[in-house]
C-alpha atoms as a PDB file:
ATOM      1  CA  UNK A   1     -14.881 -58.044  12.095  1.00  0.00           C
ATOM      2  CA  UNK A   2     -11.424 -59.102  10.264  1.00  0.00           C
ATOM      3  CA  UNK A   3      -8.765 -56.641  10.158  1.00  0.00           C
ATOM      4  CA  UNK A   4      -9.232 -56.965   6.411  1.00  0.00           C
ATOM      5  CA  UNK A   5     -12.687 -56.049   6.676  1.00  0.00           C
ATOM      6  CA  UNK A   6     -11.358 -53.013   8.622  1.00  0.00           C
ATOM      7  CA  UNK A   7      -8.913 -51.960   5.938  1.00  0.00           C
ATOM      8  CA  UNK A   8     -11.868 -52.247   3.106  1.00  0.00           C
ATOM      9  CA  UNK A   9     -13.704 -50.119   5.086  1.00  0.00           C
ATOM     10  CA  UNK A  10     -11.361 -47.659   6.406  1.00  0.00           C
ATOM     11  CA  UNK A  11      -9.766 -46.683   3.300  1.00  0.00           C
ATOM     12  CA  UNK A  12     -13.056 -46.269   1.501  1.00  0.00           C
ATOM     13  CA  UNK A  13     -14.097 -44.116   4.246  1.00  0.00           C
ATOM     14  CA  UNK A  14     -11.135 -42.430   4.071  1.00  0.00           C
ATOM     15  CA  UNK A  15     -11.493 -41.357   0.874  1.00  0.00           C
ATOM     16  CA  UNK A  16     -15.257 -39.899   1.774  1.00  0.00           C
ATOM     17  CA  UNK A  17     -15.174 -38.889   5.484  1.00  0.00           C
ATOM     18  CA  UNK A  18     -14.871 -35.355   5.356  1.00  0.00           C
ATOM     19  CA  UNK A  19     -17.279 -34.919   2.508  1.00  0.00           C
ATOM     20  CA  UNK A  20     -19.547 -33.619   4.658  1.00  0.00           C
ATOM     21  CA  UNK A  21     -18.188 -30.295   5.646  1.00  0.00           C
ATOM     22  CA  UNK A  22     -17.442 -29.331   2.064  1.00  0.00           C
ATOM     23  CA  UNK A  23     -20.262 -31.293  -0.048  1.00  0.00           C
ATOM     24  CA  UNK A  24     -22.758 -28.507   0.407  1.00  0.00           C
ATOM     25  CA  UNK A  25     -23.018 -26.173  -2.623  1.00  0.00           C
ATOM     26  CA  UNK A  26     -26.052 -24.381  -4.320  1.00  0.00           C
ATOM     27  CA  UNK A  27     -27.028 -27.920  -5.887  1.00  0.00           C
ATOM     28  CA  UNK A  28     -27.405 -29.619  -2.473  1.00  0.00           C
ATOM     29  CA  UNK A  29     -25.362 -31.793  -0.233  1.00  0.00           C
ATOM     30  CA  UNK A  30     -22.553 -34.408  -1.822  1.00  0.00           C
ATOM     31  CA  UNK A  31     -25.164 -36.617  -0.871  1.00  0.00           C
ATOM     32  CA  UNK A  32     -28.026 -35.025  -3.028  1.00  0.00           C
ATOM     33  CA  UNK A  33     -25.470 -34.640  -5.767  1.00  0.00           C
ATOM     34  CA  UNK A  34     -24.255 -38.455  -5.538  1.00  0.00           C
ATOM     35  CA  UNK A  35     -28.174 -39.461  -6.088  1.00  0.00           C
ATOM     36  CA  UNK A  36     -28.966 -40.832  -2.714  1.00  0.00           C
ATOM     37  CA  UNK A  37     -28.250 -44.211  -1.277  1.00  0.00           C
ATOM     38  CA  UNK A  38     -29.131 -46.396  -3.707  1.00  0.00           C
ATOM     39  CA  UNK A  39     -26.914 -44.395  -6.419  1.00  0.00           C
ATOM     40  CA  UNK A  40     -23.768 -44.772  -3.461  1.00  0.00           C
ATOM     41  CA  UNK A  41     -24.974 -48.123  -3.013  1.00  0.00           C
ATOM     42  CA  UNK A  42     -24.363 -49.095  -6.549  1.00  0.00           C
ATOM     43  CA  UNK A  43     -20.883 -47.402  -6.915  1.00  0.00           C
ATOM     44  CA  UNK A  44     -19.960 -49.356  -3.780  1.00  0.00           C
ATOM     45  CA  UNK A  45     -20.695 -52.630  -4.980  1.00  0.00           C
ATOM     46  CA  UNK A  46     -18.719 -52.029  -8.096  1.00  0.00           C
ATOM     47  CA  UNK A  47     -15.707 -50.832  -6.422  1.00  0.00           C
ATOM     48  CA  UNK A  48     -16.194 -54.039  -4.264  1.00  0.00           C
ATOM     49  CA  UNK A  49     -16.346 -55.934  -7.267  1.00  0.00           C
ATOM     50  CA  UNK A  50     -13.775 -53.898  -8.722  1.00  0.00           C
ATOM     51  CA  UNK A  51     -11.660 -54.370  -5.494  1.00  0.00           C
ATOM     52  CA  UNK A  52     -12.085 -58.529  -5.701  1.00  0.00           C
ATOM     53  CA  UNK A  53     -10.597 -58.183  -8.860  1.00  0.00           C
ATOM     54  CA  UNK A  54      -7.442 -56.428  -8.148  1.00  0.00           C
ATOM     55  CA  UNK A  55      -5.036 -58.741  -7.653  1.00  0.00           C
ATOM     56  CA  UNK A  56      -2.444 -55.710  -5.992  1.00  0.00           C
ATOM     57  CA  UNK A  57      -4.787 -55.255  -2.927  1.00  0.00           C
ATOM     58  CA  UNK A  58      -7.830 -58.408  -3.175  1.00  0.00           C
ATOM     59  CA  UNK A  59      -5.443 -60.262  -0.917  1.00  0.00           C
ATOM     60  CA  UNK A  60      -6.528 -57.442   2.099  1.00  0.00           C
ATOM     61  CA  UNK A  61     -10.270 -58.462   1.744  1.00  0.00           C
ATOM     62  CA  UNK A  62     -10.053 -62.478   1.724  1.00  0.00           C
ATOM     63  CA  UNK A  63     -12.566 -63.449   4.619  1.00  0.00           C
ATOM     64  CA  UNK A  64     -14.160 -60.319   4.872  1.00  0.00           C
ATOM     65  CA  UNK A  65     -17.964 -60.125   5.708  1.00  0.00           C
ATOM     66  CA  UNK A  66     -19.115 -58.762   2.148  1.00  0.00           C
ATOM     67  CA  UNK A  67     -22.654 -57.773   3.297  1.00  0.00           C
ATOM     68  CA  UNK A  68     -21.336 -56.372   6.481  1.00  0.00           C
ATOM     69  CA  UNK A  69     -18.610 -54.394   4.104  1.00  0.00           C
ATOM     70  CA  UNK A  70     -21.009 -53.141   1.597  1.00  0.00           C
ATOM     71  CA  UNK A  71     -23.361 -51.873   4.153  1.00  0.00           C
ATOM     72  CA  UNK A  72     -20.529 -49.931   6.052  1.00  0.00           C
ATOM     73  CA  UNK A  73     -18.886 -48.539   2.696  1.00  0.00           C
ATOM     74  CA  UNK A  74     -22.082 -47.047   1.489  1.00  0.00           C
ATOM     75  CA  UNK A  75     -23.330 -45.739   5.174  1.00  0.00           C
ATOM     76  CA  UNK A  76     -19.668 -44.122   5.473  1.00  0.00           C
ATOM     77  CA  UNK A  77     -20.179 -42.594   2.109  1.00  0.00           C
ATOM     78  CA  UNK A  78     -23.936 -42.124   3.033  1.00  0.00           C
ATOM     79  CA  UNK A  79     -23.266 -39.958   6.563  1.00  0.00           C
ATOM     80  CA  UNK A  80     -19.742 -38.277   5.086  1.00  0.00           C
ATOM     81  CA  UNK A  81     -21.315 -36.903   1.816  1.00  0.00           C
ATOM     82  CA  UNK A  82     -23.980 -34.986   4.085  1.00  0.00           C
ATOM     83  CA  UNK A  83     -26.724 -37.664   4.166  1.00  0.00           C
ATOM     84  CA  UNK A  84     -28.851 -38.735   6.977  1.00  0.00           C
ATOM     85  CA  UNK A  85     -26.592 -42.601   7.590  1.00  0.00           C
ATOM     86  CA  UNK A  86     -24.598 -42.798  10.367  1.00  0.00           C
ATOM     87  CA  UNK A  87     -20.897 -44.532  10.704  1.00  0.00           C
ATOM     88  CA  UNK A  88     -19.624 -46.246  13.738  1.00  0.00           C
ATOM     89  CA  UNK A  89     -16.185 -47.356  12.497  1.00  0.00           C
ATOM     90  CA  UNK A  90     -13.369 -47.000  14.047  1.00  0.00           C
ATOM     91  CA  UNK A  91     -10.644 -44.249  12.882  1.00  0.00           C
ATOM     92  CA  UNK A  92      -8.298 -44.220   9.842  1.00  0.00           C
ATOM     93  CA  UNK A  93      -4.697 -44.808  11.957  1.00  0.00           C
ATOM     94  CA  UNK A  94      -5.868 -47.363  14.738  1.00  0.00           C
ATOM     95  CA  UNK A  95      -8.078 -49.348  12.090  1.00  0.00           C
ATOM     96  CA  UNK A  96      -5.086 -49.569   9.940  1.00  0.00           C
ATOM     97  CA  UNK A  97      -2.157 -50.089  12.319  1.00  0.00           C
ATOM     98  CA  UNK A  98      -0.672 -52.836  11.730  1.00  0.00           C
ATOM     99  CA  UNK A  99      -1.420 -53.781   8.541  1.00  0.00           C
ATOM    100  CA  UNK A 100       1.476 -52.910   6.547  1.00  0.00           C
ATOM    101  CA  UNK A 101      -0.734 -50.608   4.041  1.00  0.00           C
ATOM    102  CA  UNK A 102       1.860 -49.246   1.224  1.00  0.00           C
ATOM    103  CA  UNK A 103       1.321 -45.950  -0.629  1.00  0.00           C
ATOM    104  CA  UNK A 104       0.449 -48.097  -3.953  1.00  0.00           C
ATOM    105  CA  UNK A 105      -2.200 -50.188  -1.778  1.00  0.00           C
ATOM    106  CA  UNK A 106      -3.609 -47.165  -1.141  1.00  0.00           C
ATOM    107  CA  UNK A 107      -3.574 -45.577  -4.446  1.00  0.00           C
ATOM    108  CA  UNK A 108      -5.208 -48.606  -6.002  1.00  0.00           C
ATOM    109  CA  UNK A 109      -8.357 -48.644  -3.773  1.00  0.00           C
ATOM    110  CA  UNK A 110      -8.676 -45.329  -4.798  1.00  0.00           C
ATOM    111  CA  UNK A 111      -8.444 -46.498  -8.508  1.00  0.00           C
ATOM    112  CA  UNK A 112     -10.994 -49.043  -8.283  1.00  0.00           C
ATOM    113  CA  UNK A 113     -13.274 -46.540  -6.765  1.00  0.00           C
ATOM    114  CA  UNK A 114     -12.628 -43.885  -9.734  1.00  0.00           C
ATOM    115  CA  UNK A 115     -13.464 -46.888 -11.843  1.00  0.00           C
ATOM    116  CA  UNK A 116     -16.585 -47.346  -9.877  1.00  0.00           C
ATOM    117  CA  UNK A 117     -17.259 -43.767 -10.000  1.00  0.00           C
ATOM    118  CA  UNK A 118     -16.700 -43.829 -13.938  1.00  0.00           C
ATOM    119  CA  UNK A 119     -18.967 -46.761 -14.599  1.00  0.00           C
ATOM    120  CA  UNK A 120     -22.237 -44.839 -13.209  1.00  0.00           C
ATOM    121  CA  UNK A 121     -21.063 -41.580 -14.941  1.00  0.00           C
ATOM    122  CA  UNK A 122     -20.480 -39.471 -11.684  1.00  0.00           C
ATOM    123  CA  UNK A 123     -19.959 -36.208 -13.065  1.00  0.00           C
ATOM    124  CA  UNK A 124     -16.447 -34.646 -12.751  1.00  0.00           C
ATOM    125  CA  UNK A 125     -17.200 -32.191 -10.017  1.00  0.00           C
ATOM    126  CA  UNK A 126     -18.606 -35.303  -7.634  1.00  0.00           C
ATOM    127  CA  UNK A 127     -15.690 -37.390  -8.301  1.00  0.00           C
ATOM    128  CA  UNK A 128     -12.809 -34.173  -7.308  1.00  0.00           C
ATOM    129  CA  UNK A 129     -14.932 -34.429  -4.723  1.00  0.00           C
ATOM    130  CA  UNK A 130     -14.822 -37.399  -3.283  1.00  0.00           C
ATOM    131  CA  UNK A 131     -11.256 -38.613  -4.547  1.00  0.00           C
ATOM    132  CA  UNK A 132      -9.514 -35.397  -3.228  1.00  0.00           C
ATOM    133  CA  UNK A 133     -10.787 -36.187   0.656  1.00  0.00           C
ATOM    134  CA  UNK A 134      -8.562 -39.116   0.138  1.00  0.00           C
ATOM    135  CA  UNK A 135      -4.866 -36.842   0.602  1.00  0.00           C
ATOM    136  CA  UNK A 136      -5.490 -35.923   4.021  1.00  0.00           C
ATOM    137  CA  UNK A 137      -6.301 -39.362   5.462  1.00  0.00           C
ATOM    138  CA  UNK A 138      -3.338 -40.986   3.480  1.00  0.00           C
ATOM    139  CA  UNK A 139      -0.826 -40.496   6.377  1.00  0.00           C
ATOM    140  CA  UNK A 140      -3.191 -42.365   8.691  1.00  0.00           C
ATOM    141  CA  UNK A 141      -3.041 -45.078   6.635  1.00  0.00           C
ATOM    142  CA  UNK A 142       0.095 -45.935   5.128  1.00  0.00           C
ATOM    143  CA  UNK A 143       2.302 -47.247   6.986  1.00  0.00           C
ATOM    144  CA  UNK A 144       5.553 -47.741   4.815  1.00  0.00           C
END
């Protein structure tokens, strides 16, 4: 896998990876909540597509394995959100060392996710939810 693969991936799961421990609620997991895999399935292929378009960060992703991508962004998601997918990546820092990953790289993944998020009317609630894991893994990431 590219180190541009790596960074797609990462920063996605970033944004997602501690879902888990705080997506359960009286409505069911994150995961429940999100609509399954084929509901994170479909937000992560249009934040891909979103992503492809963007020309401050697209330039991370050229020769990434797309398939390989997608299945990794929505089994992060998938396994972080409290459903039964598991992730094998590697962690936030060592995946992004290296890279040169600025603060507004960062912050437009996470737009093109909200985008994402928008398009298949994710209620509020879900969104906080997933967008607000993103802070904590931030300083793993960027590097300047």
């Amino acid at each position: 896998m590219s180190r541009r693969t790596l960074l797609s991936a990462a920063m996605v799961a970033a944004i997602v990876f501690s879902a888990s421990a705080t997506g359960a609620s009286a409505h069911g997991t994150l995961y429940k909540r999100l609509g399954g895999y084929n509901a994170i399935q479909a937000v992560v292929d249009e934040a891909i597509k979103n992503i492809a378009a963007d020309r401050r960060i697209n330039r991370f992703f050229k020769g990434a394995n797309i398939p390989r991508l997608r299945r990794q962004l929505a089994d992060q998601i998938c396994m972080a959100s409290g459903g039964p997918c598991a992730y094998r990546g590697r962690d936030m820092r060592s995946a992004h060392a290296g890279m040169g990953i600025a603060s507004e790289h960062f912050d437009a993944l996470v737009q093109d996710l909200g985008k994402a998020l928008k398009k298949f009317r994710v209620p509020a609630r879900e969104q906080r939810e997933l967008v607000a894991l993103l802070a904590p893994t931030k300083k793993d990431i960027v590097e300047r």
